[in-house]
Protein backbone atom coordinates (compact mmCIF):
# COMPACT_ATOMS: atom_id res chain seq x y z
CA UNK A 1 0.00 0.00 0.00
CA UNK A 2 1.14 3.40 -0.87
CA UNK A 3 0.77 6.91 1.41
CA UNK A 4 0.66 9.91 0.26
CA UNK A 5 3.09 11.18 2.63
CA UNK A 6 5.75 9.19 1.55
CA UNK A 7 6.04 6.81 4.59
CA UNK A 8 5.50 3.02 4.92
CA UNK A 9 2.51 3.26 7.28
CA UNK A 10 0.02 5.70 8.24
CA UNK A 11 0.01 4.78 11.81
CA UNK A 12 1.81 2.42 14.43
CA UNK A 13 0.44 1.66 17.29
CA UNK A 14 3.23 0.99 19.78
CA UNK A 15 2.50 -1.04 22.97
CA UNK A 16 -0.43 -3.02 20.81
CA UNK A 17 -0.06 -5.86 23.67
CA UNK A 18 -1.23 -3.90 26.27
CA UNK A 19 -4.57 -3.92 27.51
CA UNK A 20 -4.98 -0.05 26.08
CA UNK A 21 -2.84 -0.87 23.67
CA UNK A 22 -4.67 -3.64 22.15
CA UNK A 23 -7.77 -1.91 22.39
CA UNK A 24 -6.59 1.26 20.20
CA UNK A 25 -5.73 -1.53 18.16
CA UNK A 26 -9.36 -2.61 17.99
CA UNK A 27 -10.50 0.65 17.41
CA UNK A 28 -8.35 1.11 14.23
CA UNK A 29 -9.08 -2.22 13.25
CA UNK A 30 -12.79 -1.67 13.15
CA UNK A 31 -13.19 2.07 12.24
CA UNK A 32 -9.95 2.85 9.89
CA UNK A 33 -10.73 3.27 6.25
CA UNK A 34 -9.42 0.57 4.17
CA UNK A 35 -7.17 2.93 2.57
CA UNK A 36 -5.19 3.33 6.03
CA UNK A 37 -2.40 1.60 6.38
CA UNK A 38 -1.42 0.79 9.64
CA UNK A 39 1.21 -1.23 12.02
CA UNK A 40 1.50 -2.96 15.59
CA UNK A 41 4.43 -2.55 17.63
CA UNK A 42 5.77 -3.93 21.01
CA UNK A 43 8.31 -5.80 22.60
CA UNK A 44 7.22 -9.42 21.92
CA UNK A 45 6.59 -10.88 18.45
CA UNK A 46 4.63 -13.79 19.60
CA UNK A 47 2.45 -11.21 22.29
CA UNK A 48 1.97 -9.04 19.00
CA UNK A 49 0.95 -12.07 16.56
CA UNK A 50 -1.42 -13.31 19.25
CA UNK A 51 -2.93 -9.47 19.88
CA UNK A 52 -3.11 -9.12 15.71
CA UNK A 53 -5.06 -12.36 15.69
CA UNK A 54 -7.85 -11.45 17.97
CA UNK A 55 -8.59 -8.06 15.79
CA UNK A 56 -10.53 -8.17 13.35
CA UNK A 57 -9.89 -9.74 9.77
CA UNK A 58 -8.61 -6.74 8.03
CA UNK A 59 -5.78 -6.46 10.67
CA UNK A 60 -4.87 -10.35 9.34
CA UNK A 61 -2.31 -8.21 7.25
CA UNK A 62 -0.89 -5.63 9.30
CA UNK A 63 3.10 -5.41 9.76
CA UNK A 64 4.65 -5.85 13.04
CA UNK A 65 7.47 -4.05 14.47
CA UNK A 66 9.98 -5.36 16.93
CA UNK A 67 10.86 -2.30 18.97
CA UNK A 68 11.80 -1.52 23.01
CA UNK A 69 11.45 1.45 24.53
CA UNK A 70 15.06 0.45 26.35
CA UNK A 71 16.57 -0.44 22.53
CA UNK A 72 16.40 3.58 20.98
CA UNK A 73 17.57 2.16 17.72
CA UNK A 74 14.59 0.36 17.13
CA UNK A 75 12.29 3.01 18.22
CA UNK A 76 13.95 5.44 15.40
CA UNK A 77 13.72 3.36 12.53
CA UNK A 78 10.23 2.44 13.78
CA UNK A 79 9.19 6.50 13.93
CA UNK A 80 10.80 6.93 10.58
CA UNK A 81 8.84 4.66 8.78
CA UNK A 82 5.08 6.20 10.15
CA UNK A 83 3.40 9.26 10.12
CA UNK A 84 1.64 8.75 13.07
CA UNK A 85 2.70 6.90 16.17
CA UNK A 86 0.19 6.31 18.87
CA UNK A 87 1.72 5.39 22.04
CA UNK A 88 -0.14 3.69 25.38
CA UNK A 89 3.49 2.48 27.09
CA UNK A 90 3.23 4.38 30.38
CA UNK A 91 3.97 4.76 33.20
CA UNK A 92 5.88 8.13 30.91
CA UNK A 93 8.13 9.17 33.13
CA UNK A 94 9.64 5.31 33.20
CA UNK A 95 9.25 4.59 29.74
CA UNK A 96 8.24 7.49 27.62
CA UNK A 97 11.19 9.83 27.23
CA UNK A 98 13.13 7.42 24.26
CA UNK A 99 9.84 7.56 22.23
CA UNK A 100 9.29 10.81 22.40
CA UNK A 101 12.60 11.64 21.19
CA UNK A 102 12.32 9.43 18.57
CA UNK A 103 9.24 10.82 17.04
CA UNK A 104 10.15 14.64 17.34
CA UNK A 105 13.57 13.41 15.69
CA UNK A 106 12.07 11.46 12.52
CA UNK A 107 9.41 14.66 12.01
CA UNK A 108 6.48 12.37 13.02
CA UNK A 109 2.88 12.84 14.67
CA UNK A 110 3.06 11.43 18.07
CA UNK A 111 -0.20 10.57 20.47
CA UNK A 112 0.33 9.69 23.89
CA UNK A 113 -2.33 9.09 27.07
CA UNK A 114 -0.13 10.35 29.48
CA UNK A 115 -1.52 12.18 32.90
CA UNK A 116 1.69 13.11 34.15
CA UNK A 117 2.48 16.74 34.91
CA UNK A 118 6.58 15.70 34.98
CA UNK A 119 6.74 14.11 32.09
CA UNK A 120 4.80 16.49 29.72
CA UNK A 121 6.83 19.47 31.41
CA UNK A 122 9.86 17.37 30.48
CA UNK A 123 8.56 17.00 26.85
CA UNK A 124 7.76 20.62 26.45
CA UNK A 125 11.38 21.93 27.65
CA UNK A 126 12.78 19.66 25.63
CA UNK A 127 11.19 18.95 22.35
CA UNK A 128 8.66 21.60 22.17
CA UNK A 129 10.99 23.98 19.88
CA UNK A 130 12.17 21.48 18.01
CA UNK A 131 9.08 20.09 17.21
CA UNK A 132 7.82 23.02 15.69
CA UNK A 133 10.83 23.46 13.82
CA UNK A 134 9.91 19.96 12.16
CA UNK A 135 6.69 20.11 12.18
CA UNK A 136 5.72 17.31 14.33
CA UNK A 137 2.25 17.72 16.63
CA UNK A 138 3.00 16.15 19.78
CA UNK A 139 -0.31 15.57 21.21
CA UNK A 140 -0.49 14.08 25.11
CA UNK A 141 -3.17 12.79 26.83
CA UNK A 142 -5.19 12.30 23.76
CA UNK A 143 -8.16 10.51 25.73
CA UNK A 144 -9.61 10.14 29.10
CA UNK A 145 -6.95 12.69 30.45
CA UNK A 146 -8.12 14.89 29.00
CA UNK A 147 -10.32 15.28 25.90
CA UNK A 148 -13.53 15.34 28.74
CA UNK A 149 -11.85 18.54 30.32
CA UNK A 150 -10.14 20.12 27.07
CA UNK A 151 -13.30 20.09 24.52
CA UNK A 152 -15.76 21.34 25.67
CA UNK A 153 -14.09 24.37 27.26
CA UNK A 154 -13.16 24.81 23.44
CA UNK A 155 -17.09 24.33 22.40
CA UNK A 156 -17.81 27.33 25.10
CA UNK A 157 -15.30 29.37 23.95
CA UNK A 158 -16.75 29.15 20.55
CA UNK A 159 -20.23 29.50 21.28
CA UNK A 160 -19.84 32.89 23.33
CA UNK A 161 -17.58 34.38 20.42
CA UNK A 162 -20.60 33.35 17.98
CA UNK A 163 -23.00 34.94 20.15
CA UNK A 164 -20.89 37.88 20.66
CA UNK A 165 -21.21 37.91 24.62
CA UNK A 166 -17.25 38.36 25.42
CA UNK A 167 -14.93 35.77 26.55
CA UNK A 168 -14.69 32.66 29.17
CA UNK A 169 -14.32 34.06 33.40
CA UNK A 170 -14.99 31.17 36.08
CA UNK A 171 -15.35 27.68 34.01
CA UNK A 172 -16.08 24.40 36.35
CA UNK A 173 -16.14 21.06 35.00
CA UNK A 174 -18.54 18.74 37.01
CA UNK A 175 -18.03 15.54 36.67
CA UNK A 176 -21.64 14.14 36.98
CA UNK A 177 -21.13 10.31 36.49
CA UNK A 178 -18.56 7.96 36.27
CA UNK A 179 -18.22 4.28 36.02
CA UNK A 180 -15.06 2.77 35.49
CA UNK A 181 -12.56 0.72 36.83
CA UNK A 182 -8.87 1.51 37.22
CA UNK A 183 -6.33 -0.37 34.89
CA UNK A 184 -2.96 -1.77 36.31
CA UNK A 185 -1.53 1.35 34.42
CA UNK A 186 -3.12 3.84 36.28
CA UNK A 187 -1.93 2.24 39.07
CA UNK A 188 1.09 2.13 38.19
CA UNK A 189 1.02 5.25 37.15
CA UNK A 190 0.50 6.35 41.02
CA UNK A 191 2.96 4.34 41.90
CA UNK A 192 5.48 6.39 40.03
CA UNK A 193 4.18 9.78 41.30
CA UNK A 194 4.32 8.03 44.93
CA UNK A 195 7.91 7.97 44.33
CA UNK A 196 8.77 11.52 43.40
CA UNK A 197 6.62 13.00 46.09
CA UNK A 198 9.92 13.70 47.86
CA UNK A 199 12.35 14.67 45.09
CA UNK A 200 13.26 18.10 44.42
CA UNK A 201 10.86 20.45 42.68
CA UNK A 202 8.31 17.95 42.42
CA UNK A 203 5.67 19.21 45.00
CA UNK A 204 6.32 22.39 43.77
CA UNK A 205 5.45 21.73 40.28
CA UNK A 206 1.88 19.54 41.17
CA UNK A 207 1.22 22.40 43.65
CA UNK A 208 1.43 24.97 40.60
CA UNK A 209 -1.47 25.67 38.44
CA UNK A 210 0.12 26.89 35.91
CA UNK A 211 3.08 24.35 35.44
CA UNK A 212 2.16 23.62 31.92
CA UNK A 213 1.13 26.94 30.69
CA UNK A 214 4.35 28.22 28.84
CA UNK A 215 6.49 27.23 26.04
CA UNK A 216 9.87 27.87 25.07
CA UNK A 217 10.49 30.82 23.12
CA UNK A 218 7.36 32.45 23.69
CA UNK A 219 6.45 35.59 25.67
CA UNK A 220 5.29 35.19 28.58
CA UNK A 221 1.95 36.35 29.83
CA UNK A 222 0.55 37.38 33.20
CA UNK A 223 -1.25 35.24 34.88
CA UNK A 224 -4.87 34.88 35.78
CA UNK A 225 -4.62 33.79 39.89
CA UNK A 226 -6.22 30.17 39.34
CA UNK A 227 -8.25 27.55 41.96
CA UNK A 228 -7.20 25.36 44.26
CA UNK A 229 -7.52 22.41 42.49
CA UNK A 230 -8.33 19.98 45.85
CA UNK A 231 -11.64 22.19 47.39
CA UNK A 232 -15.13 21.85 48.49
CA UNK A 233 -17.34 24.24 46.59
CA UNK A 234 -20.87 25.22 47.30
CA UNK A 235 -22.67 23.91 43.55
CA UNK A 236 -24.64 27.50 43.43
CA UNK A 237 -21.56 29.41 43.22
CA UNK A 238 -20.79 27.43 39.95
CA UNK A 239 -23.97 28.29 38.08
CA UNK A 240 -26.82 29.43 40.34
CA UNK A 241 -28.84 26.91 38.82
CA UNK A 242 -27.38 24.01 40.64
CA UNK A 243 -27.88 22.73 44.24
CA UNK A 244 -25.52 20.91 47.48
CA UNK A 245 -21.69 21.11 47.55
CA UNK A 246 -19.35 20.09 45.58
CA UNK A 247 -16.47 17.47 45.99
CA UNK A 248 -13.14 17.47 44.39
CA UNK A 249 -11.88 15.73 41.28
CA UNK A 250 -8.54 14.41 41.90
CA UNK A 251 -7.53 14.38 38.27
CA UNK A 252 -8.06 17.97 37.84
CA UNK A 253 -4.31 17.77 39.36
CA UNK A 254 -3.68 17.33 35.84
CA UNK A 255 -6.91 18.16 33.88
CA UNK A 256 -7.01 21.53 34.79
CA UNK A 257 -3.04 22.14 33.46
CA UNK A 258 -3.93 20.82 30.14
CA UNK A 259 -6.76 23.08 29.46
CA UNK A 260 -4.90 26.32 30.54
CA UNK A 261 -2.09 24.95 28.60
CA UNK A 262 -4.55 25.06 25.66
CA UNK A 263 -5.76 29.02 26.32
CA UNK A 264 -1.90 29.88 26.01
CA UNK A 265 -1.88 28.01 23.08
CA UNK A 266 -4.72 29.58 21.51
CA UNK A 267 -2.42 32.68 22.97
CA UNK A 268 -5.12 33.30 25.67
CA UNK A 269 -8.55 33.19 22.99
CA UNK A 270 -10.18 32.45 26.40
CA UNK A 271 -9.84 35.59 27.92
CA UNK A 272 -7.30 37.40 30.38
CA UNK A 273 -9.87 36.59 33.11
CA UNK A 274 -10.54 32.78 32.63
CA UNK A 275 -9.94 30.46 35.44
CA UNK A 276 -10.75 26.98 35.56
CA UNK A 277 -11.78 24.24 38.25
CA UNK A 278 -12.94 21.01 38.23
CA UNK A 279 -15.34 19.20 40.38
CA UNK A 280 -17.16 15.90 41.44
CA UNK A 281 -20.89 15.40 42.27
CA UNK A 282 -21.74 13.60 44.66
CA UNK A 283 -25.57 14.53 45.80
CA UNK A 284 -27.91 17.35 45.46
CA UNK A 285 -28.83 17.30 49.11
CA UNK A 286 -27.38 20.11 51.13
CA UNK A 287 -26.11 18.18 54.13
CA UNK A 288 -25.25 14.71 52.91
CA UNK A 289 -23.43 16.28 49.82
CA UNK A 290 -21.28 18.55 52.18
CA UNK A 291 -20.69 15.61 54.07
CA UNK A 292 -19.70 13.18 51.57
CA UNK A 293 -17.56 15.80 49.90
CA UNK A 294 -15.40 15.88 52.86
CA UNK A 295 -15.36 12.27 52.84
CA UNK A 296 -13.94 11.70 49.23
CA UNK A 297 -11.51 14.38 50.33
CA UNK A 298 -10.31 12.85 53.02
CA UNK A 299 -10.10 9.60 51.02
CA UNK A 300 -7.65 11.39 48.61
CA UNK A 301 -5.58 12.40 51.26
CA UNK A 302 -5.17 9.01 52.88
CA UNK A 303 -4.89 6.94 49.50
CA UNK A 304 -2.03 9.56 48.43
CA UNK A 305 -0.70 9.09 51.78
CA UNK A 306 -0.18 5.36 51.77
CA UNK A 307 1.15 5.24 48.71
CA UNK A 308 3.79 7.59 49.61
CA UNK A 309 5.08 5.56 52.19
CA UNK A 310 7.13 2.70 50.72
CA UNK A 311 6.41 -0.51 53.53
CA UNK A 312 2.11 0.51 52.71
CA UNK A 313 2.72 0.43 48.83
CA UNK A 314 4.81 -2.59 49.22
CA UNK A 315 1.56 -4.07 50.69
CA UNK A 316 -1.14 -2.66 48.48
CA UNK A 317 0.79 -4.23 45.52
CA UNK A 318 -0.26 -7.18 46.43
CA UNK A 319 -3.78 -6.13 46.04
CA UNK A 320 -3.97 -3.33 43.00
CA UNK A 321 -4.07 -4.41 39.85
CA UNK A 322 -0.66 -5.36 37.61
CA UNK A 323 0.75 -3.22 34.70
CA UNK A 324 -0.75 -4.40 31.59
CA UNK A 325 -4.08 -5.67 32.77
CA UNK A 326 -7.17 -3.86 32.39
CA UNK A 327 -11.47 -3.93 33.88
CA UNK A 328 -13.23 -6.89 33.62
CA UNK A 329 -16.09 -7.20 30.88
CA UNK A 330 -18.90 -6.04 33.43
CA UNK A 331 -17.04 -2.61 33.77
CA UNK A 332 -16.39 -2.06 30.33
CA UNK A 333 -19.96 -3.32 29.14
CA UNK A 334 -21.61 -0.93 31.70
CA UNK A 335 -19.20 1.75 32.51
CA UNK A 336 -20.17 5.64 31.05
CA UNK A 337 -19.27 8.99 31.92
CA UNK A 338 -21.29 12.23 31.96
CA UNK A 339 -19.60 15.47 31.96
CA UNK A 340 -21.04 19.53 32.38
CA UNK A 341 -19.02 22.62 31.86
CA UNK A 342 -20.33 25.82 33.41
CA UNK A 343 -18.60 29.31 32.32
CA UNK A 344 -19.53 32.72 32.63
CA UNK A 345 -18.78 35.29 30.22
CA UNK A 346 -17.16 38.78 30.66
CA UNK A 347 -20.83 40.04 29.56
CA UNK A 348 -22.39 37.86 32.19
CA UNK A 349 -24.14 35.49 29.75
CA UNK A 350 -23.76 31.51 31.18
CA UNK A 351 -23.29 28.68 28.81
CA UNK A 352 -22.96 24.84 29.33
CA UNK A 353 -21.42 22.09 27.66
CA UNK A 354 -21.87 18.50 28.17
CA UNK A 355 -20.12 15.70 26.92
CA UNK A 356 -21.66 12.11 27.49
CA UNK A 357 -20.34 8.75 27.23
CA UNK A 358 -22.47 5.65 26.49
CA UNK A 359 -19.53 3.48 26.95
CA UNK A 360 -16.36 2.63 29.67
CA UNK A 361 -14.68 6.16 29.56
CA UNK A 362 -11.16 4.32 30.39
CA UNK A 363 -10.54 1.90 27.51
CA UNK A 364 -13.76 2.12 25.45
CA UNK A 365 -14.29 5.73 25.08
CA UNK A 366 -10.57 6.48 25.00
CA UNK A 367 -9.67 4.33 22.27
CA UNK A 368 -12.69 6.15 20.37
CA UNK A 369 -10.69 9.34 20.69
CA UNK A 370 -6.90 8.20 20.43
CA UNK A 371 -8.24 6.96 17.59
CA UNK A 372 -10.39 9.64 15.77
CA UNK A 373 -7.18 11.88 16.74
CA UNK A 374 -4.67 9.83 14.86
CA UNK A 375 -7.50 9.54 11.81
CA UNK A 376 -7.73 13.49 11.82
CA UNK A 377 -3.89 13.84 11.50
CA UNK A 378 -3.72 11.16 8.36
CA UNK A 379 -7.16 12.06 6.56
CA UNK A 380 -7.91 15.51 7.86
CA UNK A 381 -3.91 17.76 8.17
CA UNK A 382 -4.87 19.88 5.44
CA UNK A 383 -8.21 21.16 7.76
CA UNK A 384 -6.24 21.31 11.04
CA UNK A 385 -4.77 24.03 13.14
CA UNK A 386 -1.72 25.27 11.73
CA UNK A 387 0.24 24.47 14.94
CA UNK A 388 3.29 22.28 15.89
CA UNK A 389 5.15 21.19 18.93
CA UNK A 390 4.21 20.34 22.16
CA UNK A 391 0.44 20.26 21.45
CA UNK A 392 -3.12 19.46 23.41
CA UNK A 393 -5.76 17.77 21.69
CA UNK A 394 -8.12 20.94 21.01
CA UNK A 395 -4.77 23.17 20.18
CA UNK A 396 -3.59 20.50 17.24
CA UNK A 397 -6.90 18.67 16.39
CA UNK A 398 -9.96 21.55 16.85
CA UNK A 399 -12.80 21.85 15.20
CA UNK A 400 -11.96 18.68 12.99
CA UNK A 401 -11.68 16.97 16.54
CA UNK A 402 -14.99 17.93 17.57
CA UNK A 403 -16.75 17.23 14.24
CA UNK A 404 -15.41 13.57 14.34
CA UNK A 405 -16.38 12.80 17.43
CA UNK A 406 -19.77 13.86 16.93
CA UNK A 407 -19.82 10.98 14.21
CA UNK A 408 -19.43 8.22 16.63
CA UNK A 409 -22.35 6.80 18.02
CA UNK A 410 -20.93 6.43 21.72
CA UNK A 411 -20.01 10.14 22.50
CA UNK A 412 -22.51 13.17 22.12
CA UNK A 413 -21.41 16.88 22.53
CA UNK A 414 -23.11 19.97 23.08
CA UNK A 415 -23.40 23.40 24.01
CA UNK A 416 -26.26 25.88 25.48
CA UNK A 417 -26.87 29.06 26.88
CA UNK A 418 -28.64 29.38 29.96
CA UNK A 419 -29.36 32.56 30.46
């Protein structure tokens, strides 16, 4: 088969033996033109012939590639025979850094489902210039983290500017429902955060909001001051509309980064007065949702606790589950997510946007969007952003993004005013 582009394959997907590996796989395998030509690649060539034979029959024929994240010569010639390389070998800061380099060095596309505020500073010092210099979009946390936080911030944005009502103040993202299960990769993923709590810097950098914000080589703005991201909030001051308190969401550690990371992108389209929070509901009721909001905060602080003590992470191992394994069938059969983003514009008009998942937002619903990301950068570059480097999802992908996603039949977007 011949690209366009000039490259062997449109796509690899690296780490194809992994649980979210294999199921990007999947994804590809079922919703990929024909005209796509694509590649597994892992470690193991038995693993990858036994992953590439429970695919469906048009993968039959795809290539596999031999190649180790701890072998860099196998990871370049792999990058320099794709386009597009989507990655789910985490945890990043252990094994990403080699595959990363190799993509920004062979000019590639690169998508990663990273959630790790280290690494992608790392990758942005680093690579960032250099990446726009070859005109690779390095796009992190192309799924779960964080497409649910990054969109439909983006589909606010819009909709005030088309309405003419100013730009984005206080935005909240409320998580409404979720039901998944975590992977041994998330886990692990904790495991390796557990371990630089006490380095140098490192508390420092979680503990600022901005920590992903800036670039190399560009000017640097003042900042808006931003939320705590760990808070109880009372649900009326988000949009007077709602009722009870609010509990935190513990991934708006890194949620809330990417999106502000986008606005500077954008170079600050949001407004010099945006700030951004997440949130969990819990209950409408006054007094059981301010109590149970001070429970799941207090559960935070005591499962980030134990895992930062070496002899209590020593024990939970025994219990978590292992790298590479995944939810059983029941969660991913069942599992959905329901989003709602509340903003408020400079001219006071109030807007929501909701994005709903009829599907397991971990592995289901992220291999949907991994997957319509690395489809928008083979079919769809000449509609995209005109950006490079060390991208998000809505900076490198936008509108064409959105558009696909409203195609699938598991994830439905929209956007009103409420006022």
């Amino acid at each position: 088969m011949t690209t366009t582009h000039g490259r062997e394959f449109d796509i690899v997907v690296f780490g194809a033996t992994g649980y979210s590996g294999a199921a990007n796989a999947r994804y590809l395998a079922t919703h990929a033109p024909s005209d796509v030509s694509i590649a597994l690649a892992g470690r193991s060539l038995q693993k990858l012939q036994k992953i590439r034979s429970t695919l469906p029959s048009r993968a039959a024929q795809w290539p596999l590639i031999v190649a180790d994240v701890d072998t860099p010569s196998t990871l370049d010639a792999m990058a320099a025979r794709t386009k597009v390389i989507v990655t789910s070998v985490g945890p990043w800061m252990r094994y990403g850094e080699n595959l990363l380099a190799a993509a920004v060095n062979a000019g590639c596309h690169y998508l990663d489902l990273t959630a790790e505020v280290p690494f992608v500073r790392w990758s942005i010092d680093k690579y960032h210039e250099q990446a726009v210099a070859n005109g690779s979009r390095i796009i992190h946390s192309a799924g779960f983290d964080s497409i649910p936080s990054d969109l439909p911030v983006y589909l606010l944005y819009k909709a005030a500017a088309q309405d003419n009502q100013g730009t984005l103040t206080d935005t909240t993202t409320i998580v409404r429902k979720i039901v998944m299960a975590p992977s041994g990769g998330s886990v692990d993923t904790v495991r390796v955060y557990a371990e630089q709590m006490f380095k140098k810097g490192f508390l420092r950098m979680m503990l600022d909001a901005d920590s992903l914000t800036d670039s190399p080589g560009t000017p640097h703005r003042q900042r808006t001051r931003q939320p705590r991201d760990i808070r109880i909030v009372g649900a009326a001051t988000v949009d007077p509309s709602l009722k009870g308190t609010l509990a935190p969401f513990i991934a708006s550690f890194y949620n809330a980064r990417v999106v502000r990371r986008t606005n500077a992108l954008l170079d600050g389209a949001y407004g010099p007065e945006f700030r951004y929070s997440e949130a969990l509901a819990v209950t409408q009721l006054p007094i059981v949702s301010t109590i149970a909001a001070g429970v799941v905060t207090a559960g935070y602080a005591i499962g980030l606790s134990a895992f930062a003590l070496p002899p209590v992470r020593r024990l939970l191992d025994f219990a978590l589950p292992k790298p590479g394994s995944g939810p059983g069938e029941m969660i991913t059969d069942n599992g959905s997510l329901a989003v709602e983003t509340y903003t408020r514009t400079t001219t006071g008009a109030r807007y929501v946007a909701r994005l709903q998942a009829d599907c397991e937002p971990g592995y289901v619903m992220t291999s949907i969007m991994i997957g319509e990301s690395a489809l928008a950068l083979v079919r769809d570059e000449d509609r995209l952003p005109p950006a490079a480097g060390v991208l998000t999802t809505v900076a490198a992908l936008g509108d064409v993004l959105v558009e696909r996603l409203h195609a699938t039949a598991k994830i439905h977007l929209e956007c009103e005013r409420l006022n």
